[in-house]
C-alpha atoms as a PDB file:
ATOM      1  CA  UNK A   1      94.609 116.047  92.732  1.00  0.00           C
ATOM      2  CA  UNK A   2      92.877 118.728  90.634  1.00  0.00           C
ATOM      3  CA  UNK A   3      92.767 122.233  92.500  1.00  0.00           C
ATOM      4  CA  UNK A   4      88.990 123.499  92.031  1.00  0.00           C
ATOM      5  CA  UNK A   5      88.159 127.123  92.597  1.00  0.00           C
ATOM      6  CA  UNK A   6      84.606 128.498  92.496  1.00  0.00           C
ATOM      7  CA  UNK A   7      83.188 124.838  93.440  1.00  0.00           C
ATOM      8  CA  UNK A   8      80.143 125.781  95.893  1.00  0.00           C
ATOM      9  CA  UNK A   9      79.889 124.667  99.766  1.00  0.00           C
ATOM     10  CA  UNK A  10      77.367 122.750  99.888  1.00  0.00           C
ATOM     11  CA  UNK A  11      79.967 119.744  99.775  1.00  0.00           C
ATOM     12  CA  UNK A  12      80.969 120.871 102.775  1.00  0.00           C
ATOM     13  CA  UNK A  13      77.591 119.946 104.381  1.00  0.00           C
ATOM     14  CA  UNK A  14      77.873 116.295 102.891  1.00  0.00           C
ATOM     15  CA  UNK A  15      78.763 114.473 106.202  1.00  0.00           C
ATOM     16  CA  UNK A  16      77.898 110.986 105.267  1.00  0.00           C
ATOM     17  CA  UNK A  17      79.707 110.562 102.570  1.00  0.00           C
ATOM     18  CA  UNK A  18      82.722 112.603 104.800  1.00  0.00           C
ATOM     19  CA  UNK A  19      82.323 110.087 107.443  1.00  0.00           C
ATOM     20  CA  UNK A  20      82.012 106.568 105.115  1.00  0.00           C
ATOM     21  CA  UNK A  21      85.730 108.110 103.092  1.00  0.00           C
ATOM     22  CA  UNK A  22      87.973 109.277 106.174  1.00  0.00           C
ATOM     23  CA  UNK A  23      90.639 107.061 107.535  1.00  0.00           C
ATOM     24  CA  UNK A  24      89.329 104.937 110.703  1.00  0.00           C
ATOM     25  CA  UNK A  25      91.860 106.656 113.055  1.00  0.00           C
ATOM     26  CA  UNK A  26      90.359 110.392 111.934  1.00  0.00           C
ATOM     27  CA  UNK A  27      86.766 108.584 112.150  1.00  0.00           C
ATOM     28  CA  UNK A  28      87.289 107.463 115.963  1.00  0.00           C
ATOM     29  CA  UNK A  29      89.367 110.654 116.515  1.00  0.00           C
ATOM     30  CA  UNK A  30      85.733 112.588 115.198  1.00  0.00           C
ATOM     31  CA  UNK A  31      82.985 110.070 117.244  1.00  0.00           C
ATOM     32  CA  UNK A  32      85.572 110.788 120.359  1.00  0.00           C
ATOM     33  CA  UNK A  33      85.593 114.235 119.743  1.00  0.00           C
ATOM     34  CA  UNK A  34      81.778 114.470 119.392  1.00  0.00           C
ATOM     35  CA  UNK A  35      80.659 112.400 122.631  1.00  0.00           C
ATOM     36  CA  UNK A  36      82.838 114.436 124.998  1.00  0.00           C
ATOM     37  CA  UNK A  37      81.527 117.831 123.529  1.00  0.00           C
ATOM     38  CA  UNK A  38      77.790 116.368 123.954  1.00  0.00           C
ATOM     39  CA  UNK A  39      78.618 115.352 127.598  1.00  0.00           C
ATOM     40  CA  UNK A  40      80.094 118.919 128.109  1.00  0.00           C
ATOM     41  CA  UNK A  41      76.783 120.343 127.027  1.00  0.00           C
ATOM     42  CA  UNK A  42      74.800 118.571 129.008  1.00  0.00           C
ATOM     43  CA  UNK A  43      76.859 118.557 131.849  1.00  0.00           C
ATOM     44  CA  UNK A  44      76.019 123.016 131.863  1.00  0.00           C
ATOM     45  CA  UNK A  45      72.779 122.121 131.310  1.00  0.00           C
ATOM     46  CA  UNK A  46      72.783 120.191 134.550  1.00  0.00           C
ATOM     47  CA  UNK A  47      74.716 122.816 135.960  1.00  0.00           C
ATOM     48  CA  UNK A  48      72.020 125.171 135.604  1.00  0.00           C
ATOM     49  CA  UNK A  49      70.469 123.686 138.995  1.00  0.00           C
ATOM     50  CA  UNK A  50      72.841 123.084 141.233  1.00  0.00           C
ATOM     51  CA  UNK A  51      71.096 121.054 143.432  1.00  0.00           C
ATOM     52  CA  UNK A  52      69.626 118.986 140.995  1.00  0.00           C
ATOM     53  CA  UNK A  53      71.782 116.020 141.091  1.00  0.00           C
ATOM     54  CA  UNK A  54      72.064 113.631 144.453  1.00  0.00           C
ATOM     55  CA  UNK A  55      75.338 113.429 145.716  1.00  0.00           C
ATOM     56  CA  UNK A  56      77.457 115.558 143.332  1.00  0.00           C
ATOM     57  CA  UNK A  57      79.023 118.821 144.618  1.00  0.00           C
ATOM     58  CA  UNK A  58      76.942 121.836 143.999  1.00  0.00           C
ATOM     59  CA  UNK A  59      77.979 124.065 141.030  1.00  0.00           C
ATOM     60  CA  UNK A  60      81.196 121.054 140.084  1.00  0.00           C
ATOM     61  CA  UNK A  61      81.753 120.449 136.538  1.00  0.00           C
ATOM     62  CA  UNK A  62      83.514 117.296 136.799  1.00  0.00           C
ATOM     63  CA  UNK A  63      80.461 115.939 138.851  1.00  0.00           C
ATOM     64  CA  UNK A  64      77.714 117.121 136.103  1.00  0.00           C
ATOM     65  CA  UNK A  65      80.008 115.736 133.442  1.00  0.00           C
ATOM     66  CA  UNK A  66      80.359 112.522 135.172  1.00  0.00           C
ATOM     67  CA  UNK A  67      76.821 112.436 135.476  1.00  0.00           C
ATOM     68  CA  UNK A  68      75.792 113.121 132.001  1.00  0.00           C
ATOM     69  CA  UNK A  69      78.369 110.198 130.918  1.00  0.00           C
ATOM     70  CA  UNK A  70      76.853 108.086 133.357  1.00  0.00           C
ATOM     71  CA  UNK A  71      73.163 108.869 131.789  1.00  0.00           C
ATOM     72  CA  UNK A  72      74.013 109.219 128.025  1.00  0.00           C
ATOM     73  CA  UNK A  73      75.885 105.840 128.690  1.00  0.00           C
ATOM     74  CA  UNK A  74      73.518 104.301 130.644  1.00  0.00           C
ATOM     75  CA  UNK A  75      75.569 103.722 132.755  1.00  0.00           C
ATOM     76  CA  UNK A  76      73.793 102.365 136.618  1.00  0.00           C
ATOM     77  CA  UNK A  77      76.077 103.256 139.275  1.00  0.00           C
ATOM     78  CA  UNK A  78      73.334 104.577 141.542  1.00  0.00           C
ATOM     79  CA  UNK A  79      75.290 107.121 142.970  1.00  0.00           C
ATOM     80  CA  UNK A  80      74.411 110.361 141.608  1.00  0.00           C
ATOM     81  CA  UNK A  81      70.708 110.749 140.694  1.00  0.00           C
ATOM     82  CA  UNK A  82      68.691 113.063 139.839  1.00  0.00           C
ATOM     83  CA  UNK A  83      66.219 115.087 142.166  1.00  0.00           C
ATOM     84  CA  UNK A  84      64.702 117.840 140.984  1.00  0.00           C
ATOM     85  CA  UNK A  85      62.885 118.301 138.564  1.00  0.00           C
ATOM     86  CA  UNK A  86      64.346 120.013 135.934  1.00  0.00           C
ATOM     87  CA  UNK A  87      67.267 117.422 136.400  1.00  0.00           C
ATOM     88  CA  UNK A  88      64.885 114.836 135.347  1.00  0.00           C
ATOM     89  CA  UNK A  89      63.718 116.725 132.462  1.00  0.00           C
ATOM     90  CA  UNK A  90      67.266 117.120 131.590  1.00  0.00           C
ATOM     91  CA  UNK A  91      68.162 113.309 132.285  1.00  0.00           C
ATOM     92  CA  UNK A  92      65.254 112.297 129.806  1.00  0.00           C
ATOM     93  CA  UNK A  93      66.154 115.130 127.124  1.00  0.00           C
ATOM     94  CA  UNK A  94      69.810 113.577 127.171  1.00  0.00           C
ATOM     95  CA  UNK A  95      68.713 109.905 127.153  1.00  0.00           C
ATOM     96  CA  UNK A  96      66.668 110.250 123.860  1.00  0.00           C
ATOM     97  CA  UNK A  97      69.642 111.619 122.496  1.00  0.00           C
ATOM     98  CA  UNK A  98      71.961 109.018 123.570  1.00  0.00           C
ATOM     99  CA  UNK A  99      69.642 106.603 121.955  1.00  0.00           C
ATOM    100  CA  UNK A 100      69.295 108.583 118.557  1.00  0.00           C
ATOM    101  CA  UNK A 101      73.668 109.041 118.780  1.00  0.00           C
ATOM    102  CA  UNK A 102      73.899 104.982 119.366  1.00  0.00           C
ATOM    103  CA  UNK A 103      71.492 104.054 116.298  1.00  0.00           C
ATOM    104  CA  UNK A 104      73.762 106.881 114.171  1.00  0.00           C
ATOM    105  CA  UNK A 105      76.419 105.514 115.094  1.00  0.00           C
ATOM    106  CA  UNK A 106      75.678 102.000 115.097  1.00  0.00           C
ATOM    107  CA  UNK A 107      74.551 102.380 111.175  1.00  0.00           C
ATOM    108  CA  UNK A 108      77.874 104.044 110.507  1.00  0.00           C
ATOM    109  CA  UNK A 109      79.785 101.702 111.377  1.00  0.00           C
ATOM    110  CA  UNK A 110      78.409  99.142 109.662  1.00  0.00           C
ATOM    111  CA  UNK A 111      78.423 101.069 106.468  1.00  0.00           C
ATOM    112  CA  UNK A 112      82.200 101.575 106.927  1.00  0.00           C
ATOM    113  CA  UNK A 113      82.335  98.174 107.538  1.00  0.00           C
ATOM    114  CA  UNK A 114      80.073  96.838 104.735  1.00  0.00           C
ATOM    115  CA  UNK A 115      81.377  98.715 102.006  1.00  0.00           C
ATOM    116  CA  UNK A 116      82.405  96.667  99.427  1.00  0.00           C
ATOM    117  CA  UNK A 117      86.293  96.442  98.813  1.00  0.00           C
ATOM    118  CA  UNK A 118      88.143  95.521  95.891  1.00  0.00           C
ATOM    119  CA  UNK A 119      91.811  93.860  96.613  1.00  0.00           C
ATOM    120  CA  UNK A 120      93.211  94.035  93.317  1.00  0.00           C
ATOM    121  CA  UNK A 121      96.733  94.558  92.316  1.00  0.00           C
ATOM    122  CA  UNK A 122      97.641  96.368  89.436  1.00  0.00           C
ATOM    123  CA  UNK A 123     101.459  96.335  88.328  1.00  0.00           C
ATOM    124  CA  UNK A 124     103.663  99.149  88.931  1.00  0.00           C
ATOM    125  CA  UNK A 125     104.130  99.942  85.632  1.00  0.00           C
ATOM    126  CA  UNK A 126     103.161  98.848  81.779  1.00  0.00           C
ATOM    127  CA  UNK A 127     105.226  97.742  79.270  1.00  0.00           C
ATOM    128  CA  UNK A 128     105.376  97.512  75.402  1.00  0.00           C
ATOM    129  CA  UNK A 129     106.420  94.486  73.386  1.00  0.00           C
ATOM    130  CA  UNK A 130     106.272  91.715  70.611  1.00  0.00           C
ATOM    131  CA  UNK A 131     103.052  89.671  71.129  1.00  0.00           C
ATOM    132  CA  UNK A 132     101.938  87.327  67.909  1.00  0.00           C
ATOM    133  CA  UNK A 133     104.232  89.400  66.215  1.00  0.00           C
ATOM    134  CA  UNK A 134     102.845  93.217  66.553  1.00  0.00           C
ATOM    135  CA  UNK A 135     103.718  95.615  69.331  1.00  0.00           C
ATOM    136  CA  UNK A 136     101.599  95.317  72.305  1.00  0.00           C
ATOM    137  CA  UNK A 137     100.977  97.507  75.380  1.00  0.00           C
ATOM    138  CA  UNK A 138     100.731  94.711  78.605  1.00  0.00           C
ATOM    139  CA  UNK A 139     100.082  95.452  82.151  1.00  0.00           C
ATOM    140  CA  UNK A 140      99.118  93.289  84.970  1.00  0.00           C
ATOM    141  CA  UNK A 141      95.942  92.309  87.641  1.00  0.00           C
ATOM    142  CA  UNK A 142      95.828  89.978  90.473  1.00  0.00           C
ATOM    143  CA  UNK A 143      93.043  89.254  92.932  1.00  0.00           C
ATOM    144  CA  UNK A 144      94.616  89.495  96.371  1.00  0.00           C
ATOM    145  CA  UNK A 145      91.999  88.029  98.259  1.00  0.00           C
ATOM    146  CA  UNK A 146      92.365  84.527  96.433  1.00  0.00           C
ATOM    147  CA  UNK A 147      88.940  84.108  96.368  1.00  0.00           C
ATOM    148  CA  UNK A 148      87.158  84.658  92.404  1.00  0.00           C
ATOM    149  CA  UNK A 149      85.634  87.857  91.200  1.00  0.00           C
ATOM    150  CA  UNK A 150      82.518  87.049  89.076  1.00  0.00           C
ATOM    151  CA  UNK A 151      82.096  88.541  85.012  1.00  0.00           C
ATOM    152  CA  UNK A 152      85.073  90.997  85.755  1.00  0.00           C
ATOM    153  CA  UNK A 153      85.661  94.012  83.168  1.00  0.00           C
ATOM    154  CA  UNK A 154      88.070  96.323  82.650  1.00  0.00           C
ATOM    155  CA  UNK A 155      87.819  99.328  80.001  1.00  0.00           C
ATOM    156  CA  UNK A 156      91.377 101.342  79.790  1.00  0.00           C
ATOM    157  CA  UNK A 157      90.706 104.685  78.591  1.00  0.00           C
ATOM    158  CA  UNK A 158      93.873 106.976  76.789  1.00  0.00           C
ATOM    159  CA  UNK A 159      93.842 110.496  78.145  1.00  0.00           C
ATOM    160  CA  UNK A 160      95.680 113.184  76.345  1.00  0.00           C
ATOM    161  CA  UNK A 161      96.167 116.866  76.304  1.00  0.00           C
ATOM    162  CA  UNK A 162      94.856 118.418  72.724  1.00  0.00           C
ATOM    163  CA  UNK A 163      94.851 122.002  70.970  1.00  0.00           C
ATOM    164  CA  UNK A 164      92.065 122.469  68.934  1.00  0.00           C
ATOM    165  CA  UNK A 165      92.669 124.981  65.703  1.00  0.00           C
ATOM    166  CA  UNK A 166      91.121 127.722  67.834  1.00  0.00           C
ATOM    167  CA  UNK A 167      93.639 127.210  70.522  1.00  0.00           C
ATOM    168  CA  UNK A 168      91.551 125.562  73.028  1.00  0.00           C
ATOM    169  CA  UNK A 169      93.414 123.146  75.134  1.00  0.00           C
ATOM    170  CA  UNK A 170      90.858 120.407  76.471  1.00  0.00           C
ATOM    171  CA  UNK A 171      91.107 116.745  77.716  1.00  0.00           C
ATOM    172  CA  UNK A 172      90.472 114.077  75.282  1.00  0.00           C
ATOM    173  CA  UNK A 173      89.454 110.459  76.036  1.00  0.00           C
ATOM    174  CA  UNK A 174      90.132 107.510  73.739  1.00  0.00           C
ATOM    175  CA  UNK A 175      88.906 103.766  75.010  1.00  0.00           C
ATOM    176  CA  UNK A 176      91.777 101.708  73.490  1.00  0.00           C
ATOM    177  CA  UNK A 177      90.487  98.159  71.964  1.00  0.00           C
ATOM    178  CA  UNK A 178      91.409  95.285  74.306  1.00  0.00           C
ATOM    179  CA  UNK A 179      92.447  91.628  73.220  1.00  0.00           C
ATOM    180  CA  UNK A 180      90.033  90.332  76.440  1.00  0.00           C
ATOM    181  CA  UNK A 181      88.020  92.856  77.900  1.00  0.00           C
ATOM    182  CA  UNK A 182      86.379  90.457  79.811  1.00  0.00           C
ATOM    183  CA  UNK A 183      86.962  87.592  81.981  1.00  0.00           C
ATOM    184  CA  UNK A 184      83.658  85.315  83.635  1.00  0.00           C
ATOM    185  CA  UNK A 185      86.373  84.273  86.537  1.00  0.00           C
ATOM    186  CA  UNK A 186      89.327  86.759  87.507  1.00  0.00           C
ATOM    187  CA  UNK A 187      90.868  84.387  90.208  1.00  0.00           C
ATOM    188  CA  UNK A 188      94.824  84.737  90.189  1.00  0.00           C
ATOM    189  CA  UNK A 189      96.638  86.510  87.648  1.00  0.00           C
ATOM    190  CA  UNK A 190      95.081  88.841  84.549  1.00  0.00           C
ATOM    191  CA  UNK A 191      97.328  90.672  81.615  1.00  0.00           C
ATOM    192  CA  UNK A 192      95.473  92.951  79.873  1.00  0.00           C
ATOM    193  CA  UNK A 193      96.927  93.369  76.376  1.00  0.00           C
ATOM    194  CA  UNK A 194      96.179  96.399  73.830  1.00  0.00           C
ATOM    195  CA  UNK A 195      96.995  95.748  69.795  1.00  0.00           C
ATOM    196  CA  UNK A 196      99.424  98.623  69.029  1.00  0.00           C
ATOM    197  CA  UNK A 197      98.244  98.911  65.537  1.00  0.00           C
ATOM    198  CA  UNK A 198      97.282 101.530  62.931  1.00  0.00           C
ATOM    199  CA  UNK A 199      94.388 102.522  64.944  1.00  0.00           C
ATOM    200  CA  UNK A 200      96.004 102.424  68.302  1.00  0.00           C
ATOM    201  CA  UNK A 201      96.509 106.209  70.126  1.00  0.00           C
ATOM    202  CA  UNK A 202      99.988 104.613  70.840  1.00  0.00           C
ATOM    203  CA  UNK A 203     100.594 103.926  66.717  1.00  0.00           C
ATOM    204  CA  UNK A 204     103.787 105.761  66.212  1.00  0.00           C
ATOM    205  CA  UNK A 205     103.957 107.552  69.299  1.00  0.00           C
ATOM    206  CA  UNK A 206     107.399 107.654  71.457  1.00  0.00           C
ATOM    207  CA  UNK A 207     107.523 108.320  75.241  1.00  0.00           C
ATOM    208  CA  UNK A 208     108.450 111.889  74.640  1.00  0.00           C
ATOM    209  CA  UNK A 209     105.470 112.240  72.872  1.00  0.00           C
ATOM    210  CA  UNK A 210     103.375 110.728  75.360  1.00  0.00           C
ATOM    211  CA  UNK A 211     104.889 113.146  77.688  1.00  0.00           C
ATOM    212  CA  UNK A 212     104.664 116.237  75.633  1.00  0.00           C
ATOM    213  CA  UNK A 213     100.704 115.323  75.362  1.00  0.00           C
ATOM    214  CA  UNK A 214     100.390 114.551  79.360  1.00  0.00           C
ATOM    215  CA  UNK A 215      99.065 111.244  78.378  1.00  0.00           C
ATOM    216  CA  UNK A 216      97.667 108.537  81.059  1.00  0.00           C
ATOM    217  CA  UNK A 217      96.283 105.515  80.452  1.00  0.00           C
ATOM    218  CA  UNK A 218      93.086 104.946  83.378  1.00  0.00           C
ATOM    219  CA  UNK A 219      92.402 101.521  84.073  1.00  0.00           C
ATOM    220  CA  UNK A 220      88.881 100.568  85.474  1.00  0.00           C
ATOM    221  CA  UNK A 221      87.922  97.043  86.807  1.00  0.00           C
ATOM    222  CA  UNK A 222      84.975  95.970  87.970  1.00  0.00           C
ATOM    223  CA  UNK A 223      82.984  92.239  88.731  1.00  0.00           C
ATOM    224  CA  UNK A 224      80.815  90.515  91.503  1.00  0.00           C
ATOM    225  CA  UNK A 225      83.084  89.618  94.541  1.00  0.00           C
ATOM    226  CA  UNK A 226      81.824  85.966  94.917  1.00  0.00           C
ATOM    227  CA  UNK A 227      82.692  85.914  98.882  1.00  0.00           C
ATOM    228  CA  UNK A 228      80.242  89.633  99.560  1.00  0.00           C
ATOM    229  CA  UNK A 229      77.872  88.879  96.462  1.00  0.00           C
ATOM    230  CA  UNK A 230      78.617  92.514  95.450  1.00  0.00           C
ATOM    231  CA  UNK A 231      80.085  94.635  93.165  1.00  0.00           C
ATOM    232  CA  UNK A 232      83.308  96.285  93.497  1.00  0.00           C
ATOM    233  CA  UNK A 233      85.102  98.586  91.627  1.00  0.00           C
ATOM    234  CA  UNK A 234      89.050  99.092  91.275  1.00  0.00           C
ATOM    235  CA  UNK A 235      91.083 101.590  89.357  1.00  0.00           C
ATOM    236  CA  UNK A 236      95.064 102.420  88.499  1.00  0.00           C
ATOM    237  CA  UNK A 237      96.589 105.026  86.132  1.00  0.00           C
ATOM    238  CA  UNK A 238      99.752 104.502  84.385  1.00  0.00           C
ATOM    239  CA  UNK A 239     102.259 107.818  83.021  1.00  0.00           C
ATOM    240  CA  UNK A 240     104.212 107.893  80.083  1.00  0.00           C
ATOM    241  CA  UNK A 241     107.505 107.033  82.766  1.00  0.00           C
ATOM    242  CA  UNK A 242     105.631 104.496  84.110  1.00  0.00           C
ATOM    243  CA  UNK A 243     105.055 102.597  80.583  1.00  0.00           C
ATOM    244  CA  UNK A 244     108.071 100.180  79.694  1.00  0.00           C
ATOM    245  CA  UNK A 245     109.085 100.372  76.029  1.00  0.00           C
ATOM    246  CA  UNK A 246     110.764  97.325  73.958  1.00  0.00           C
ATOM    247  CA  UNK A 247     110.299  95.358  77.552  1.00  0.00           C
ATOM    248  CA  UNK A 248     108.454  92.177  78.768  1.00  0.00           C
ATOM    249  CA  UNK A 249     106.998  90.893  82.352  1.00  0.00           C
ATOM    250  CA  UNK A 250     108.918  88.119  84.214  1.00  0.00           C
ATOM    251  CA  UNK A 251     106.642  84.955  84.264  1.00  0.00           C
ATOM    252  CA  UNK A 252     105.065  84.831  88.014  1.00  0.00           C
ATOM    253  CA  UNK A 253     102.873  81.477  87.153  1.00  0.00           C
ATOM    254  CA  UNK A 254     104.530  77.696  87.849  1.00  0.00           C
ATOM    255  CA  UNK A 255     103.660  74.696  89.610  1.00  0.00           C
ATOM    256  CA  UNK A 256     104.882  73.021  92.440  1.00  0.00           C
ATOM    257  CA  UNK A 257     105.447  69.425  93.199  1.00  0.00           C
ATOM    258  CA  UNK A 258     102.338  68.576  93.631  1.00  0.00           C
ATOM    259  CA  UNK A 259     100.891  69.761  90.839  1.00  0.00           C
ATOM    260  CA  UNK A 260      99.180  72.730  91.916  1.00  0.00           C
ATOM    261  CA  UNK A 261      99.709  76.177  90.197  1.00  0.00           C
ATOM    262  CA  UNK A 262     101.543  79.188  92.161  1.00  0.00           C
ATOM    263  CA  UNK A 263     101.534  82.413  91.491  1.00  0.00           C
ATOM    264  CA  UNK A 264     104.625  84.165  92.537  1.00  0.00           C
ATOM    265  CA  UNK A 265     103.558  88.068  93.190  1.00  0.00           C
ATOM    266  CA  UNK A 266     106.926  89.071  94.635  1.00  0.00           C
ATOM    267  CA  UNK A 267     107.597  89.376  90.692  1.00  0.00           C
ATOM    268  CA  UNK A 268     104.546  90.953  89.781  1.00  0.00           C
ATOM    269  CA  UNK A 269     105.961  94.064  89.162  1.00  0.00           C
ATOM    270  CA  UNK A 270     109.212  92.579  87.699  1.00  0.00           C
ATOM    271  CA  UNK A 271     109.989  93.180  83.817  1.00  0.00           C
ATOM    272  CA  UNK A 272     113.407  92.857  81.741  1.00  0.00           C
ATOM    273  CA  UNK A 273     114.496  93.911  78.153  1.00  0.00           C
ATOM    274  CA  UNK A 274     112.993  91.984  75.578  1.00  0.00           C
ATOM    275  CA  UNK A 275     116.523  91.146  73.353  1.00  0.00           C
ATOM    276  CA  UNK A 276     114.118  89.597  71.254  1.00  0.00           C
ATOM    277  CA  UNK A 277     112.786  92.749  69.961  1.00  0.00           C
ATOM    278  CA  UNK A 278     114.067  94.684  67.257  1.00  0.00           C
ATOM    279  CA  UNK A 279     116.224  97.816  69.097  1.00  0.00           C
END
């Protein structure tokens, strides 16, 4: 992750797109935190008569905050009630709120929940080898919900470090050709397979080259999940230490005795020497 300085704060005031990223656990942890501080505002604001409420000790906070939770909830115990009226005013200031805080939050949730997810495994690492005789950069894709994703595409971009003659350093971006770019129906298993040729990036590079550049290959897949009739989007980055040389995958397809083909992904990320390339 990039340290930015000088980026403005308006970001800061972003809070849906805050609330649809953080974990579940910090999102609770924040709806949690918000209701009680609500309750304990309205619970002075009922404290501001102190006779207002029926039943509930003049001047107590625990009362007025039991009250407000009682209201914002609508909650009908029946036993405090208001009785003045500014109470009332209160009560009916507080239980427009709580409906406005339940549609919020409502919608929320169901965004969080609705938000299209892509399950797809990329392998740990990439590897180089002999394919139809010519070198060949491989790497793997499985769909882990088992279900098909509809006219998938993936695009793998090579991102390097440059000098320019003037001695400006900058970021360049090269989309490397792909044997199958595309695939209608990405169901099980997908190895996505890059011509090392003359006008490959990788033509007659070595991993300490690739490292001396800071290169990384970025991987971006996307398709229609048939199940959520949606698109989804997945991504994975490989490093130079990550990217197998004179190696090949173990095979993860077979079938089983009745026919039907199984796809082992215990050995997804597996890969051994290739002996059958030249050292």
């Amino acid at each position: 992750m990039a340290v930015i300085i000088g980026q403005d704060l308006s970001r800061w005031t972003d809070f849906y797109h805050f609330i649809l990223t953080v974990p579940w656990s910090v999102f609770f942890l924040g709806v949690a935190l918000f209701f009680f501080s609500i309750n304990v505002v309205f619970a002075f604001a009922y404290m501001a008569d102190p006779n207002g409420i029926e039943h509930a000790r003049p001047g107590n906070f625990w009362d007025a905050f039991l009250f407000s939770v009682q209201t914002i909830g609508s909650i009908n115990y029946s036993v405090m009630v208001p009785k003045s009226i500014y109470a009332n005013i209160v009560v009916v200031a507080e239980a427009f709120f709580g409906i406005l805080n339940l549609a919020v939050i409502t919608g929320v949730v169901f965004s969080r929940f609705s938000r299209p997810y892509a399950r797809v495994l990329f392998s740990r690492i990439a590897v180089i080898t002999d394919f139809d005789g010519a070198p060949t950069l491989m790497f793997r894709a499985a769909n882990q919900r088992g279900n098909q994703i509809l006219d998938a595409n993936i695009t793998v971009n090579f991102a390097f470090q440059q000098t320019t003659r003037e001695g400006l350093v900058m970021r360049r971006f090269c989309e490397l050709k792909l044997m199958r770019p595309r695939s209608p129906l990405f169901a099980l298993s997908w190895t996505v397979m890059h011509k090392v040729d003359e006008e490959s990036p990788f033509h007659n590079q070595t991993p300490e080259s690739l490292s001396a550049m800071q290169a990384e290959l970025i991987v971006l897949l996307s398709g229609t999940d048939e199940t959520l009739a949606d698109t989804i989007f997945a991504r994975h980055s490989y490093k130079p230490h990550q990217i197998l040389w004179r190696h090949r995958f173990v095979d993860i397809l077979s079938f089983n005795a009745k026919g039907r083909r199984v796809v082992d992904l215990t050995r997804f990320h597996n890969a051994v020497p290739d002996l059958s390339t030249d050292q």
